[in-house]
C-alpha atoms as a PDB file:
ATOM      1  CA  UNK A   1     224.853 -24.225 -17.712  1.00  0.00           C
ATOM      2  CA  UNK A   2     221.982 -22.263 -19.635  1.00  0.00           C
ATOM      3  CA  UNK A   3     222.670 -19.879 -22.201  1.00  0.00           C
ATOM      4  CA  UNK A   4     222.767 -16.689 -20.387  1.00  0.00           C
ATOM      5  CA  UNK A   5     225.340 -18.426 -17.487  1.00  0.00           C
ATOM      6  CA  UNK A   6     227.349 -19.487 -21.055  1.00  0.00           C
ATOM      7  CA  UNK A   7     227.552 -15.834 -22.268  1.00  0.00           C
ATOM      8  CA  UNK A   8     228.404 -14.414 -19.521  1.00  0.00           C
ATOM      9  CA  UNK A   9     231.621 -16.912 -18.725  1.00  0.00           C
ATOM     10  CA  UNK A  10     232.188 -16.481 -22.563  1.00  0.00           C
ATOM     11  CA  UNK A  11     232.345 -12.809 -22.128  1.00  0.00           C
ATOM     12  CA  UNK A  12     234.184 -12.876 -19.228  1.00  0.00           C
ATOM     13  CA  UNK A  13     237.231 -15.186 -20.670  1.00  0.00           C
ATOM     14  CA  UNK A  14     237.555 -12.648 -23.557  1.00  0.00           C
ATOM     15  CA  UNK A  15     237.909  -9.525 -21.123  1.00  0.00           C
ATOM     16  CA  UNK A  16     240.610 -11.636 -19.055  1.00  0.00           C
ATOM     17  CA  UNK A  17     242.653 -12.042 -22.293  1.00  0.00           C
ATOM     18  CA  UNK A  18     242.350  -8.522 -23.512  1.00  0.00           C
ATOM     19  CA  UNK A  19     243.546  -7.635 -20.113  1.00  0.00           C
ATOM     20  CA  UNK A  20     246.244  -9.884 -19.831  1.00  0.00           C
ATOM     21  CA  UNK A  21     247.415  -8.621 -23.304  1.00  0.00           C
ATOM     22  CA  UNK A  22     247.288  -5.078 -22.758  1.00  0.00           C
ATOM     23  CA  UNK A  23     249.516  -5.565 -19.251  1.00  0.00           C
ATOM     24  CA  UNK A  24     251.823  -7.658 -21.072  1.00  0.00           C
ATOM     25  CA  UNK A  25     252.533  -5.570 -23.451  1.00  0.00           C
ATOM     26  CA  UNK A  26     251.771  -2.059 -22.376  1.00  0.00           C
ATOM     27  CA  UNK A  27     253.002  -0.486 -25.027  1.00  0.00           C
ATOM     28  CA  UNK A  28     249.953  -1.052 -26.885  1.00  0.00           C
ATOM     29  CA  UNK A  29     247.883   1.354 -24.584  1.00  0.00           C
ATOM     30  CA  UNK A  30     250.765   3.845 -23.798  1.00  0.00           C
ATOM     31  CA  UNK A  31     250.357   5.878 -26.484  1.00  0.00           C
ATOM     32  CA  UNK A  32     246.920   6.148 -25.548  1.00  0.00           C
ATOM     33  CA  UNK A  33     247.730   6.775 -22.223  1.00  0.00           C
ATOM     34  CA  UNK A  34     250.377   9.573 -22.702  1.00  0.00           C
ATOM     35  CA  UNK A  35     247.652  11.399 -24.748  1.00  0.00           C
ATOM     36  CA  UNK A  36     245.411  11.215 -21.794  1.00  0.00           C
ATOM     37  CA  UNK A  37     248.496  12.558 -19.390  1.00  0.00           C
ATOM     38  CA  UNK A  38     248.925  15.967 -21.862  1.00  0.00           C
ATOM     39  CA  UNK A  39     245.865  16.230 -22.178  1.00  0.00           C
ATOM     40  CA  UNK A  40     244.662  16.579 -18.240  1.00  0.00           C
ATOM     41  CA  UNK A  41     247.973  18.469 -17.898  1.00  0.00           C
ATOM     42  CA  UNK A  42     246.264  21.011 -20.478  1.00  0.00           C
ATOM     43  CA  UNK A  43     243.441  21.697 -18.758  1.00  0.00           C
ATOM     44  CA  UNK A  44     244.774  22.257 -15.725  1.00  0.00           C
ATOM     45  CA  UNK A  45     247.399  24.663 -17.119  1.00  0.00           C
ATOM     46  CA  UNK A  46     244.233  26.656 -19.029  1.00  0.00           C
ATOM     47  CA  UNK A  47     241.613  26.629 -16.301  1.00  0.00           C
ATOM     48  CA  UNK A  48     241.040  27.509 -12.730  1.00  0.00           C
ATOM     49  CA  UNK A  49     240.296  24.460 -10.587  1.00  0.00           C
ATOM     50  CA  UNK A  50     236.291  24.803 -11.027  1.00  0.00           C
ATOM     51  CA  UNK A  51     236.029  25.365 -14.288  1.00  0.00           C
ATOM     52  CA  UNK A  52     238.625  22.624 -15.018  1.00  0.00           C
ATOM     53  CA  UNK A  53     236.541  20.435 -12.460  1.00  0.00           C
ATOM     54  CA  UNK A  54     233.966  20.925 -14.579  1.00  0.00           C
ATOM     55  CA  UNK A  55     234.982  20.011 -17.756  1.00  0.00           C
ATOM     56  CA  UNK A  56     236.689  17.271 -16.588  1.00  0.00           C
ATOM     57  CA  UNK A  57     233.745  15.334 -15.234  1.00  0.00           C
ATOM     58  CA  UNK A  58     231.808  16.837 -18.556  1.00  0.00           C
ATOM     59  CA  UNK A  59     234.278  14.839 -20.387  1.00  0.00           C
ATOM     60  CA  UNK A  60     234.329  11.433 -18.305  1.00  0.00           C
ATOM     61  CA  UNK A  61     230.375  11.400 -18.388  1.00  0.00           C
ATOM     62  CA  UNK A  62     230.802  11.564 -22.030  1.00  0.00           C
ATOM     63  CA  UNK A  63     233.504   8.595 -21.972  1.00  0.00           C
ATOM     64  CA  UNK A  64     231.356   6.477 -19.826  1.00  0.00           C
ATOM     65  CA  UNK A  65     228.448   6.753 -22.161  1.00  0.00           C
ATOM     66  CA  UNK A  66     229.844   5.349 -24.607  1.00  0.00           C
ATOM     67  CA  UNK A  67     229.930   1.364 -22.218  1.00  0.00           C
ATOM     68  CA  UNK A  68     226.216   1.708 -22.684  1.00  0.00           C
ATOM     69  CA  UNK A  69     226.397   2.894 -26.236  1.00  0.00           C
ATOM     70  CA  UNK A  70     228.184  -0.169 -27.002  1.00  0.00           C
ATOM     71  CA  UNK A  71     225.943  -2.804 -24.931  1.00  0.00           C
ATOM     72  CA  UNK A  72     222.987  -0.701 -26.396  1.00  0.00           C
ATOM     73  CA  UNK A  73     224.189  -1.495 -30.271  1.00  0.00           C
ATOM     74  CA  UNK A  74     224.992  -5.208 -29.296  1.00  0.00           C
ATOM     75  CA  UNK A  75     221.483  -5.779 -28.358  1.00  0.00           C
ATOM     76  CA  UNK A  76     220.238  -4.397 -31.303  1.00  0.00           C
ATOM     77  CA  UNK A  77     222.530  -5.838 -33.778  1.00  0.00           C
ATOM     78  CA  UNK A  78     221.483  -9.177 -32.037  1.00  0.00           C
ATOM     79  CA  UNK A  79     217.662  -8.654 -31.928  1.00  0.00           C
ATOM     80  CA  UNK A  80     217.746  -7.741 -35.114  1.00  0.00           C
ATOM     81  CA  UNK A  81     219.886 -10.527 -36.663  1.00  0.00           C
ATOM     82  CA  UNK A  82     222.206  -8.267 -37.989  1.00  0.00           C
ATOM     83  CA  UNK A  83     225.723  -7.747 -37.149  1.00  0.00           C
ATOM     84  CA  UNK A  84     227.048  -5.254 -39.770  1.00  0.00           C
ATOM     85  CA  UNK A  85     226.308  -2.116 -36.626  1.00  0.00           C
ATOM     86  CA  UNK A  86     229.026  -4.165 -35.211  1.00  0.00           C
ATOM     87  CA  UNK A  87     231.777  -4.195 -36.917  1.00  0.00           C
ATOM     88  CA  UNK A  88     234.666  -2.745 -35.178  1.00  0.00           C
ATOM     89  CA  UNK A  89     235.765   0.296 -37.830  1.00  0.00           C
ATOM     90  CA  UNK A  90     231.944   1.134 -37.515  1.00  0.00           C
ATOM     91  CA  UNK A  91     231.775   1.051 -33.796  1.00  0.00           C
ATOM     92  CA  UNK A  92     234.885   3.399 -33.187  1.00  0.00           C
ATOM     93  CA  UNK A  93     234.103   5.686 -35.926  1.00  0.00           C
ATOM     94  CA  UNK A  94     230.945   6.589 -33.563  1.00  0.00           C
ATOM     95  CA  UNK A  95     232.355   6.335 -30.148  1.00  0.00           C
ATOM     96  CA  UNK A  96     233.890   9.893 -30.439  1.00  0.00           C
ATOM     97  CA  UNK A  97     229.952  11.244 -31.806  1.00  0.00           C
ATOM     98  CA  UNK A  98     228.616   9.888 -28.489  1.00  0.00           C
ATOM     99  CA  UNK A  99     226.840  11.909 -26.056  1.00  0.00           C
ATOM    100  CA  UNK A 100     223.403  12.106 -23.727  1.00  0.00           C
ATOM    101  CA  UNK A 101     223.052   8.271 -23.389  1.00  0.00           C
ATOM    102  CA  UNK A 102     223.184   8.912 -20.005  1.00  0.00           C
ATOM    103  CA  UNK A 103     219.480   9.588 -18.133  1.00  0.00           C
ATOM    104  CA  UNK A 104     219.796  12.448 -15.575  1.00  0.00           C
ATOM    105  CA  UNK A 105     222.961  13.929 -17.373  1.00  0.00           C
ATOM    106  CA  UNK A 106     223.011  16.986 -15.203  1.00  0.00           C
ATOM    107  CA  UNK A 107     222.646  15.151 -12.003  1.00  0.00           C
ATOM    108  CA  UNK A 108     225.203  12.805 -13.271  1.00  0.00           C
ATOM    109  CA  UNK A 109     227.636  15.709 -14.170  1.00  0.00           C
ATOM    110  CA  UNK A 110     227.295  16.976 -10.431  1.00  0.00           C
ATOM    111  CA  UNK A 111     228.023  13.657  -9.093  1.00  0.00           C
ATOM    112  CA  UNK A 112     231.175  13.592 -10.976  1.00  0.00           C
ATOM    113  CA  UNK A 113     232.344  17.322  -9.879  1.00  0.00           C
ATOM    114  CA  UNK A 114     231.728  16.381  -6.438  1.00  0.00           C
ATOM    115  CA  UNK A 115     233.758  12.977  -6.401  1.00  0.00           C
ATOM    116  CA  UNK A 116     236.486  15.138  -8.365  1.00  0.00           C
ATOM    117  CA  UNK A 117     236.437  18.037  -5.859  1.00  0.00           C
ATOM    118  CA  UNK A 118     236.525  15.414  -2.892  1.00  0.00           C
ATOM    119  CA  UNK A 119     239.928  13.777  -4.132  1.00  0.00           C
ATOM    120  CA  UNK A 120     241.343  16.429  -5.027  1.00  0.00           C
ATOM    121  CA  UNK A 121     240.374  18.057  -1.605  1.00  0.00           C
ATOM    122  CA  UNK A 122     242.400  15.008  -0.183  1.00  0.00           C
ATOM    123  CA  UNK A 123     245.585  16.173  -2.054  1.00  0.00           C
ATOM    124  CA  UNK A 124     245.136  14.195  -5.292  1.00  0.00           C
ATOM    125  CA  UNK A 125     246.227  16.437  -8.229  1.00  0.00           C
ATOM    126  CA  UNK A 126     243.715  16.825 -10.628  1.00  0.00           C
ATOM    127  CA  UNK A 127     245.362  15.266 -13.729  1.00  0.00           C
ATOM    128  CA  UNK A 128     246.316  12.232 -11.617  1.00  0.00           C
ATOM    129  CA  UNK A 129     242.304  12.095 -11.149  1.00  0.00           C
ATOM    130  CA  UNK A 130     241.489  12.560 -14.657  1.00  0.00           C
ATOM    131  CA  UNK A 131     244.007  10.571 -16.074  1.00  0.00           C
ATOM    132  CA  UNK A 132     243.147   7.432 -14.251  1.00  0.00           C
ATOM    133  CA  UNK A 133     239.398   7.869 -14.633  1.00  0.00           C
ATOM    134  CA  UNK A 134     239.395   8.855 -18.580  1.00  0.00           C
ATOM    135  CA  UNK A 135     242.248   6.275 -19.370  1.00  0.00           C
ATOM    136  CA  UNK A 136     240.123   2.908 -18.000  1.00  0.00           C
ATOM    137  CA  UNK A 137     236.667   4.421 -19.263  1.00  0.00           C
ATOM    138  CA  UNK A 138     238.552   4.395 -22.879  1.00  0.00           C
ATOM    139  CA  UNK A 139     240.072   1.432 -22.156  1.00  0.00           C
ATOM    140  CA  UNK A 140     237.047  -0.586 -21.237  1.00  0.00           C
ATOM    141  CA  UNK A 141     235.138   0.843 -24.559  1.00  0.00           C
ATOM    142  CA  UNK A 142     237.968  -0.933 -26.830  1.00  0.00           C
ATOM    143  CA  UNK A 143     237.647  -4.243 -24.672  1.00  0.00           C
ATOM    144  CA  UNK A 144     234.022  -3.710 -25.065  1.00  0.00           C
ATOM    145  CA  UNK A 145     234.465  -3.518 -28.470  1.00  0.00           C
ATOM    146  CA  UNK A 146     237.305  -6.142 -28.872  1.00  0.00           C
ATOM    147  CA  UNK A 147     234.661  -8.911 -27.239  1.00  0.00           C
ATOM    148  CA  UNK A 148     231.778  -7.767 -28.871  1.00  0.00           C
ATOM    149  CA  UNK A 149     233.584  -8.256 -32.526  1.00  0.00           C
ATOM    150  CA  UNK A 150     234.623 -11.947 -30.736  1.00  0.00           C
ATOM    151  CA  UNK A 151     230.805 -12.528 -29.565  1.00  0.00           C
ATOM    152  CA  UNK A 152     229.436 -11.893 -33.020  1.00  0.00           C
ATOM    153  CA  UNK A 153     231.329 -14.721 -34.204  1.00  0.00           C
ATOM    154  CA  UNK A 154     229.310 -17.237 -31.932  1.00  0.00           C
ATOM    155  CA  UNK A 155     225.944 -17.017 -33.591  1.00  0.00           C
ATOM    156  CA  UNK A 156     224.268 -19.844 -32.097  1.00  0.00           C
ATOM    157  CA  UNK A 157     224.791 -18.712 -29.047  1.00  0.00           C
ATOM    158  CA  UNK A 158     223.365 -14.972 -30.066  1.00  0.00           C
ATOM    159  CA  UNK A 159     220.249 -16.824 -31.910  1.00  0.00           C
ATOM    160  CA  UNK A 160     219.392 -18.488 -28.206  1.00  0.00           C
ATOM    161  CA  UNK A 161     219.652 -15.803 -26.381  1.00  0.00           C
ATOM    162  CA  UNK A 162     217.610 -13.465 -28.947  1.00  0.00           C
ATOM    163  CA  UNK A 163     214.554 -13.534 -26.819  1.00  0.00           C
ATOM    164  CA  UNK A 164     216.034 -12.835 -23.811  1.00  0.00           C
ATOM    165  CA  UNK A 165     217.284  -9.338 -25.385  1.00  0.00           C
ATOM    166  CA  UNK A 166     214.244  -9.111 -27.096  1.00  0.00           C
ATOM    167  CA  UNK A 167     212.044  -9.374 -23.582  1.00  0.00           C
ATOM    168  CA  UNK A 168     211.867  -5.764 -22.723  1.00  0.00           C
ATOM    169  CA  UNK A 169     211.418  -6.302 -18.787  1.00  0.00           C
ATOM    170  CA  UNK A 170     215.070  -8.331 -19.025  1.00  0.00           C
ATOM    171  CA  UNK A 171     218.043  -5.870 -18.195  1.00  0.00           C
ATOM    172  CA  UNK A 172     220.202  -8.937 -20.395  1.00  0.00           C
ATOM    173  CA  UNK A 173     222.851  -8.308 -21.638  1.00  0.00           C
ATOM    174  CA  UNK A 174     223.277  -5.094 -19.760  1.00  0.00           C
ATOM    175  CA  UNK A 175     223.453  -5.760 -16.256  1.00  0.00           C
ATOM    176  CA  UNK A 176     226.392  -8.921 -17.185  1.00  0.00           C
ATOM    177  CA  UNK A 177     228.259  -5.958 -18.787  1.00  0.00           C
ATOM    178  CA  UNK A 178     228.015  -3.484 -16.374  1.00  0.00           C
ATOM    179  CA  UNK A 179     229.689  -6.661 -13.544  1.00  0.00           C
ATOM    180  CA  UNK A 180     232.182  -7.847 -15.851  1.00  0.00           C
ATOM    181  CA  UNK A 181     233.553  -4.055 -17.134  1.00  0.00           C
ATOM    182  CA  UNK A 182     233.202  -2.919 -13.959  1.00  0.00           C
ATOM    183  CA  UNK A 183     236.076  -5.828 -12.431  1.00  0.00           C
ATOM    184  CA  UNK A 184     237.940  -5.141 -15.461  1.00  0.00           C
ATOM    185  CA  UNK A 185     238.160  -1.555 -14.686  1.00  0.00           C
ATOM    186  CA  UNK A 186     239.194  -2.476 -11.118  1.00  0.00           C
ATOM    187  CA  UNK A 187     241.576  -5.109 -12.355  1.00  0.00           C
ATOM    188  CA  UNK A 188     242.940  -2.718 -15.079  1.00  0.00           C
ATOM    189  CA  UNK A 189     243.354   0.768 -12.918  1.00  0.00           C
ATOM    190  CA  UNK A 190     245.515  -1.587 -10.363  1.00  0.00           C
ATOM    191  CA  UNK A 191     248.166  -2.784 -12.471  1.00  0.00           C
ATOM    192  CA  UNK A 192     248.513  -0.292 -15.394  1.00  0.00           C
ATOM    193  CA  UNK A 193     250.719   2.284 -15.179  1.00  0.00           C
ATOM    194  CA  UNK A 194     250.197   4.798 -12.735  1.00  0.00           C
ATOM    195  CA  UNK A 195     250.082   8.649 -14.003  1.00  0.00           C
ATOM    196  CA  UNK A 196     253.310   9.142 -12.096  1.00  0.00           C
ATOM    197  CA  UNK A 197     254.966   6.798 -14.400  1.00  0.00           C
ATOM    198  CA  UNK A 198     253.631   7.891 -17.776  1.00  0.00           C
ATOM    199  CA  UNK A 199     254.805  11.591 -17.157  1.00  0.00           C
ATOM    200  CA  UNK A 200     258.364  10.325 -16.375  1.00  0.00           C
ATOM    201  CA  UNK A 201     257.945   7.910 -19.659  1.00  0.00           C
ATOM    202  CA  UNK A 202     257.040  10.943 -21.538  1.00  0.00           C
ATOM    203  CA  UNK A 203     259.856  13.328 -19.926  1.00  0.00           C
ATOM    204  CA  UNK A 204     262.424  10.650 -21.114  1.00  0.00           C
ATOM    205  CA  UNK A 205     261.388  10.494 -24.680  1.00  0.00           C
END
């Protein structure tokens, strides 16, 4: 197994056990999750569909940025030898001052109001949409974040693979990212609780 094959099983054992924790005990992401619930009910209740449409994907755009804001400050902090961009009180202070990581924003904003305005064309109400789509995007940034803090503790491992992140014509580590958030998302958005749920959660408390 060469280094790169090692990282990526590495990183892919520490996103099964942040999953496996957060489903075993949910309460640990409800909170989160209930904000996400009032907070798609809000917009709804304030805007006409478009405009809500709108803002919606405005926001997830936003949330998905910050996936390649994280594997962005990884690579650095690793082709630079220095981890201290990494810590995890320094990563989420910034996670909220994302925004425009994203090439093609508009285009990408467009995409997103069309893929809203198809579901919800198909009789999917537009908080269930948002809530499922905003909750794993912030999800996946504080697994991103919770393997990254795990990763920087292997430093032999980062030192070999240094000039592999280095090598500007390598999309490493990006591209094993982008395969291993992307089944954690699917895994995730399967098994958590469904919007449904949350809102009777939150009607009982």
């Amino acid at each position: 197994m060469d280094t790169q094959e090692k990282f990526e099983m590495i990183l892919s054992n520490l996103t099964n056990t942040f999953l496996t924790n957060a489903l075993e005990t949910p309460q640990r992401i409800l909170p989160v999750a209930e904000k996400i619930a009032k907070e798609a009910q809000e917009i709804v209740l304030n805007d006409v569909d478009s405009e809500a449409i709108t803002f919606m994907a405005k926001k997830l755009l936003q949330m998905m940025d910050r996936s390649l804001f994280l594997v962005d400050t990884f690579a650095k902090g690793v082709a630079k030898n220095d981890y201290s961009a990494l810590r995890e009180e320094n990563l989420i202070a910034q996670l909220d001052q994302v925004v425009g990581q994203s090439e093609n924003e508009d285009r990408l904003v467009d995409l997103l109001t069309e893929s809203i305005s198809s579901n919800h064309a198909k009789g999917i109400s537009l908080e269930k949409i948002y809530y499922e789509n905003y909750l794993v995007e912030y999800v996946a940034s504080l697994m991103e974040i919770s393997a990254i803090q795990q990763l920087t503790e292997k430093k032999e491992l980062l030192t070999e693979l240094k000039p592999v992140i280095e090598n500007p014509e390598n999309e490493f580590p990006y591209d094993v990212f982008h395969h291993i958030t992307g089944n954690f998302k699917k895994d995730f958005a399967s098994k958590y609780y469904p919007y449904e749920t949350v809102v009777q959660i939150m009607e009982t408390e």
